[in-house]
N, C-alpha and C. Protein backbone atom coordinates (compact mmCIF):
# COMPACT_ATOMS: atom_id res chain seq x y z
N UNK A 1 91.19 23.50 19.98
CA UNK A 1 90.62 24.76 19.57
C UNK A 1 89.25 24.93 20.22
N UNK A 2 88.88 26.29 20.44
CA UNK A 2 87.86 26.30 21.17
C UNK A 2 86.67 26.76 19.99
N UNK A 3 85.67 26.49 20.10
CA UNK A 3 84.61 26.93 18.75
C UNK A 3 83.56 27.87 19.42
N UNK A 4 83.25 28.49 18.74
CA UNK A 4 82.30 29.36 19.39
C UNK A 4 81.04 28.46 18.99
N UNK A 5 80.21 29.02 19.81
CA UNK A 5 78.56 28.93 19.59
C UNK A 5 77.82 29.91 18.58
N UNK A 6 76.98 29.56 18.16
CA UNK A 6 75.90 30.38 17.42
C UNK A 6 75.13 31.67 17.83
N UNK A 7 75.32 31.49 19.19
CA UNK A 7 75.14 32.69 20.11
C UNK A 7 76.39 33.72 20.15
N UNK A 8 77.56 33.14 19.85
CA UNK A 8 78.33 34.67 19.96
C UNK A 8 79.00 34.86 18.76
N UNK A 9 78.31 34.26 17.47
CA UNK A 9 78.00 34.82 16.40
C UNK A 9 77.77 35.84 16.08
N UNK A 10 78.46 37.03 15.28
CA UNK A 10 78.18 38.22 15.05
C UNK A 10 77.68 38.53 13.58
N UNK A 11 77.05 39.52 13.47
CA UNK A 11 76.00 39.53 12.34
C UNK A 11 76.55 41.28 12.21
N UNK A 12 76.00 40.78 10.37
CA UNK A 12 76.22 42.50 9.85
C UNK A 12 75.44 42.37 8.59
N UNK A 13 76.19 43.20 7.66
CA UNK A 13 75.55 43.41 6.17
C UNK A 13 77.08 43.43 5.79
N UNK A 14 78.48 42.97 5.90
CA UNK A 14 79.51 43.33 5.56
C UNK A 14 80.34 42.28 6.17
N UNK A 15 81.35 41.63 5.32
CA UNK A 15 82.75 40.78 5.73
C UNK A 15 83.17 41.87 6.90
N UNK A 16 83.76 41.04 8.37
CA UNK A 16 84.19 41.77 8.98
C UNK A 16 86.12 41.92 8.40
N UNK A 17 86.52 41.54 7.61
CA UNK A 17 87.99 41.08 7.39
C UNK A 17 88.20 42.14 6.20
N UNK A 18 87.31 42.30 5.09
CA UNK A 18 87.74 42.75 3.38
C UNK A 18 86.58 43.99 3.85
N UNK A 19 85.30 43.86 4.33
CA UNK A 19 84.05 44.53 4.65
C UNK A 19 83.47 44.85 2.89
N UNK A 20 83.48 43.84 2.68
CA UNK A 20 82.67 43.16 1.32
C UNK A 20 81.26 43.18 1.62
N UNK A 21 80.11 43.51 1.19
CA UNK A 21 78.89 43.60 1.20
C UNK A 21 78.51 42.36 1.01
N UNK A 22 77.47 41.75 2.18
CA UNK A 22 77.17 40.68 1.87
C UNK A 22 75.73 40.31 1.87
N UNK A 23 75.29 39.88 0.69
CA UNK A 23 74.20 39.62 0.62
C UNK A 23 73.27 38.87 1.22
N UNK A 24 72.26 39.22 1.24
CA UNK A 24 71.19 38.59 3.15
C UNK A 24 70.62 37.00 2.44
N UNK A 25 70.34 37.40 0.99
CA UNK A 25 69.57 36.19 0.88
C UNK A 25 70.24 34.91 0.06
N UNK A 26 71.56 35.36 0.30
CA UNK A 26 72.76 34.35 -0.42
C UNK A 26 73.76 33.79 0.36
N UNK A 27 73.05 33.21 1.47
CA UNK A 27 73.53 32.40 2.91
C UNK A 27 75.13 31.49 2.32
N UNK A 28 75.19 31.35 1.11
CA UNK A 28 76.58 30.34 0.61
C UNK A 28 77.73 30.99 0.91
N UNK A 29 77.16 32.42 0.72
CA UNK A 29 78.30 33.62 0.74
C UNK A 29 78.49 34.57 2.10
N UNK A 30 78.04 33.92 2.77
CA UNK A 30 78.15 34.99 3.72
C UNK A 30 79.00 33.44 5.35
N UNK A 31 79.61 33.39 5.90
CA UNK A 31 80.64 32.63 6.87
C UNK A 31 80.38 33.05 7.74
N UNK A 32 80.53 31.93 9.32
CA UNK A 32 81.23 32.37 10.76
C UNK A 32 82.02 31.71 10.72
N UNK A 33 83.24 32.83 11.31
CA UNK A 33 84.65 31.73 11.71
C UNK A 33 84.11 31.08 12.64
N UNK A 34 84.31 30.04 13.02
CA UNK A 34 83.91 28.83 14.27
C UNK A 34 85.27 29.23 15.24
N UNK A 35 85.94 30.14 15.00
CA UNK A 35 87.23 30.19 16.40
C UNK A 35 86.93 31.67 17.03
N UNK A 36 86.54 32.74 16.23
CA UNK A 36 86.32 33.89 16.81
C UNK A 36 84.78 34.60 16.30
N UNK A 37 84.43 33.80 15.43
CA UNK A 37 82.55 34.33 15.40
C UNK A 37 82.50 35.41 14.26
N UNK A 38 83.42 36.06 13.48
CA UNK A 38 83.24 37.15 12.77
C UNK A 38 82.82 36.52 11.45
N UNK A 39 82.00 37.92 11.35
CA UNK A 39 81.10 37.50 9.66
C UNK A 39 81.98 37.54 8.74
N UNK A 40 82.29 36.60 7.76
CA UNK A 40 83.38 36.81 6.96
C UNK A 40 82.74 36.26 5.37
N UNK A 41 83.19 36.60 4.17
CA UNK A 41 82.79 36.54 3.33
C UNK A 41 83.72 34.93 2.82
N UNK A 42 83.24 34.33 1.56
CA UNK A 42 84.02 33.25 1.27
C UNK A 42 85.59 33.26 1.13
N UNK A 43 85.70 34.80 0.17
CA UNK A 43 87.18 34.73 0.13
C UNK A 43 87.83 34.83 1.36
N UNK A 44 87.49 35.43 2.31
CA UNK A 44 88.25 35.42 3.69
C UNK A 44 88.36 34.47 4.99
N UNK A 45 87.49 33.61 4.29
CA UNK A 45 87.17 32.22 4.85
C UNK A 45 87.59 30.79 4.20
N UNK A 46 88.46 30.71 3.83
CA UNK A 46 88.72 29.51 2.26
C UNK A 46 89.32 28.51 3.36
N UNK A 47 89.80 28.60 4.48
CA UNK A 47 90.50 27.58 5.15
C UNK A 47 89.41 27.24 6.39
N UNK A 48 90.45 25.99 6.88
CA UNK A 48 89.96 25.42 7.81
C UNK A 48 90.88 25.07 9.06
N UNK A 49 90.68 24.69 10.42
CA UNK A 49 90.97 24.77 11.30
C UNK A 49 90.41 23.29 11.97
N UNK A 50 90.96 22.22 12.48
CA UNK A 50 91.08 21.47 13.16
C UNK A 50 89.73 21.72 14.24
N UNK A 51 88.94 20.55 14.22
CA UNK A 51 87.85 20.71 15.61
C UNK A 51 88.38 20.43 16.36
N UNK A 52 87.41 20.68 17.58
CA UNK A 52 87.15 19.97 19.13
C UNK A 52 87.74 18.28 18.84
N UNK A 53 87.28 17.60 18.02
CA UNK A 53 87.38 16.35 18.15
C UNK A 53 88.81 16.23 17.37
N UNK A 54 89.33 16.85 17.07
CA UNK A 54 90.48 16.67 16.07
C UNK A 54 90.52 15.89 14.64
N UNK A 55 89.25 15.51 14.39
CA UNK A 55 88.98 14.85 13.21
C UNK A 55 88.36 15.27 12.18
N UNK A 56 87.57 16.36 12.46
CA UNK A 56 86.85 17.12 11.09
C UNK A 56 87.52 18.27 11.33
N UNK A 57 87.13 18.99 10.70
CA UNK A 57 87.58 20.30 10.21
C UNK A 57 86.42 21.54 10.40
N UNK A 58 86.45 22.97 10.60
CA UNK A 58 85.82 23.96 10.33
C UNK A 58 86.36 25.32 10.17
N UNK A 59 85.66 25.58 9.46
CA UNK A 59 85.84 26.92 8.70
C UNK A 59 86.03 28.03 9.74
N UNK A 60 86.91 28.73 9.29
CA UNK A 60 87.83 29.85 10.03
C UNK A 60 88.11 31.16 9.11
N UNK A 61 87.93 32.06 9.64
CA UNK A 61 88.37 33.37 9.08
C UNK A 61 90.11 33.37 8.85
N UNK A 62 90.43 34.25 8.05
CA UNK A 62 92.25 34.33 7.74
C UNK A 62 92.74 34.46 9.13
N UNK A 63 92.27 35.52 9.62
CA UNK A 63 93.29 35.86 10.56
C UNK A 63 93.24 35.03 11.87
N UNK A 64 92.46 34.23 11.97
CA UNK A 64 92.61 33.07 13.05
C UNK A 64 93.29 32.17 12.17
N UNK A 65 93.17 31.65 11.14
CA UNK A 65 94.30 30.11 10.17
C UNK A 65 95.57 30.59 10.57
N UNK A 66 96.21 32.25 10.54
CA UNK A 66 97.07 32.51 9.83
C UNK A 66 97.46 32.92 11.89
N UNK A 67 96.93 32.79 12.64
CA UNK A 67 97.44 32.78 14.27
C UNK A 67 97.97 31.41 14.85
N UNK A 68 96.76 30.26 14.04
CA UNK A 68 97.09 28.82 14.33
C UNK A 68 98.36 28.34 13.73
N UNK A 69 98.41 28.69 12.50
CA UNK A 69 99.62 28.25 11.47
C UNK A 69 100.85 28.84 12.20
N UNK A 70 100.94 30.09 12.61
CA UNK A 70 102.12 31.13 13.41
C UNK A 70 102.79 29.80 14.57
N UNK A 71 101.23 30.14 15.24
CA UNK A 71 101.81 29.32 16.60
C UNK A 71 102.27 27.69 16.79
N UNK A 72 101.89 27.24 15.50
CA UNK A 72 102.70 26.01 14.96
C UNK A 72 103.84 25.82 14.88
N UNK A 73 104.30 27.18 13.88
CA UNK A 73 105.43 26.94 13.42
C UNK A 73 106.24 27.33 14.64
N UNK A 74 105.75 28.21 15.51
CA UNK A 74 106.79 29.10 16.58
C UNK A 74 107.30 27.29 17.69
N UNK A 75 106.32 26.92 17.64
CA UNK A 75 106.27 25.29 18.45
C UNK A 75 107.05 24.81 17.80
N UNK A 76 107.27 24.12 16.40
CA UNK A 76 107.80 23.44 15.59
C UNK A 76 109.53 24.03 16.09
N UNK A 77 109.60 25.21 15.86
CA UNK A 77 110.81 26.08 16.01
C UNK A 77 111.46 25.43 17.56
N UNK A 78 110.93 26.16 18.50
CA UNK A 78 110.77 25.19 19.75
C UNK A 78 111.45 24.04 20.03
N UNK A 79 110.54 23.02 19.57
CA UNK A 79 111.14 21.50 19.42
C UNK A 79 112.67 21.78 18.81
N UNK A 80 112.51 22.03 17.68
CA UNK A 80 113.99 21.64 17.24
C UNK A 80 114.78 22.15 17.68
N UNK A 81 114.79 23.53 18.23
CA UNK A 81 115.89 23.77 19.22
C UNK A 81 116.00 23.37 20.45
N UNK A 82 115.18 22.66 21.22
CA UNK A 82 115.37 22.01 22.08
C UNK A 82 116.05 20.31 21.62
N UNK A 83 115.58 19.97 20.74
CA UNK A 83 116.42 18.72 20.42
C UNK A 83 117.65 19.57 20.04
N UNK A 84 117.88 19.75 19.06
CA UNK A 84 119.26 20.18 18.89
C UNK A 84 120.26 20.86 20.14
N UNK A 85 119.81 21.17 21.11
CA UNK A 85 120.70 21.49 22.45
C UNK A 85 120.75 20.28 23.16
N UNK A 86 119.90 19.43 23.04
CA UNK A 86 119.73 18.31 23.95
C UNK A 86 120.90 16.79 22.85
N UNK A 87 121.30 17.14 21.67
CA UNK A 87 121.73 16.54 20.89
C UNK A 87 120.89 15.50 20.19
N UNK A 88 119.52 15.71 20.35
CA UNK A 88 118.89 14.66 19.62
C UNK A 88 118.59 15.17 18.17
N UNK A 89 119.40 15.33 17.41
CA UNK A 89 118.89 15.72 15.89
C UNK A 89 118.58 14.29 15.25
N UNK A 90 117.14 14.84 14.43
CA UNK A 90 117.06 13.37 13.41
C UNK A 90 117.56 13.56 12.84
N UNK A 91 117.53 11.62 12.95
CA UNK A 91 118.63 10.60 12.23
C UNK A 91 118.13 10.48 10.49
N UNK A 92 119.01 10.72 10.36
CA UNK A 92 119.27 10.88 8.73
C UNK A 92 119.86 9.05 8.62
N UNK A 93 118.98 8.57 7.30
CA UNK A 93 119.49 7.09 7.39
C UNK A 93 120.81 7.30 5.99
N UNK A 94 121.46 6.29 6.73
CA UNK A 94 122.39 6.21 5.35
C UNK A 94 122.71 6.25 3.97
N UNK A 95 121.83 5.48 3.56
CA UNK A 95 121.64 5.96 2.33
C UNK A 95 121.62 7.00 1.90
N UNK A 96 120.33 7.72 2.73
CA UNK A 96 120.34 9.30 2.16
C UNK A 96 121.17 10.15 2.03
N UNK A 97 122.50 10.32 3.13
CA UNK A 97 123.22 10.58 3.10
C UNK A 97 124.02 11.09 2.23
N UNK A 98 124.43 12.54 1.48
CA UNK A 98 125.13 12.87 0.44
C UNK A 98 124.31 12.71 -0.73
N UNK A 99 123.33 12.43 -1.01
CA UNK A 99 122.49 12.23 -1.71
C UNK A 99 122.45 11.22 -2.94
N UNK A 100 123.30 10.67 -2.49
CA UNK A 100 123.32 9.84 -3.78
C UNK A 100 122.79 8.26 -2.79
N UNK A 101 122.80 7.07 -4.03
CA UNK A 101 122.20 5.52 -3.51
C UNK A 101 124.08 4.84 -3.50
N UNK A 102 122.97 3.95 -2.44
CA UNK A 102 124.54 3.44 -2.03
C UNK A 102 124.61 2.00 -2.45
């Protein structure tokens, strides 16, 4: 993921997502997504997004979580139809099988 800088940080008086009024001197409440820079209020900011380093985490506006999560699943989708044409479906172990213990 790419993170923005502090420089292309965008500033308002308003969530750019709900456009919730946000108060200047109540910094807890007021967000930058770290993937696209928009001012976003807490509720429109509740998730997080994978860093640069892949080990911490940062805060993201909805509609970037909800682009990352998409393009996951569209990948995820992907894979399995490529295994499944290629005949590699996972292996289900025996036991499990039918659901009962053997």
């Amino acid at each position: 993921m790419t993170e923005r800088t502090k420089a292309h940080w965008q500033e308002g008086a308003e969530c750019m997502v709900c456009e919730a009024a946000l108060h200047p001197l109540l910094p807890g409440l007021r967000h930058h997504c770290r993937k696209c820079g928009a001012l976003v209020c807490s509720r429109c900011s509740a998730r997080c997004l994978p860093a640069r380093d892949d080990v911490t985490e940062v805060r993201c506006c909805d509609a970037c979580w909800t682009a990352y999560h998409d393009s996951l699943v569209a990948m995820d989708r992907r894979l399995s139809s490529l295994e499944t044409r290629r005949g590699l479906r996972p292996r289900v172990p025996r036991r499990n099988r039918g659901g009962g213990r053997t």
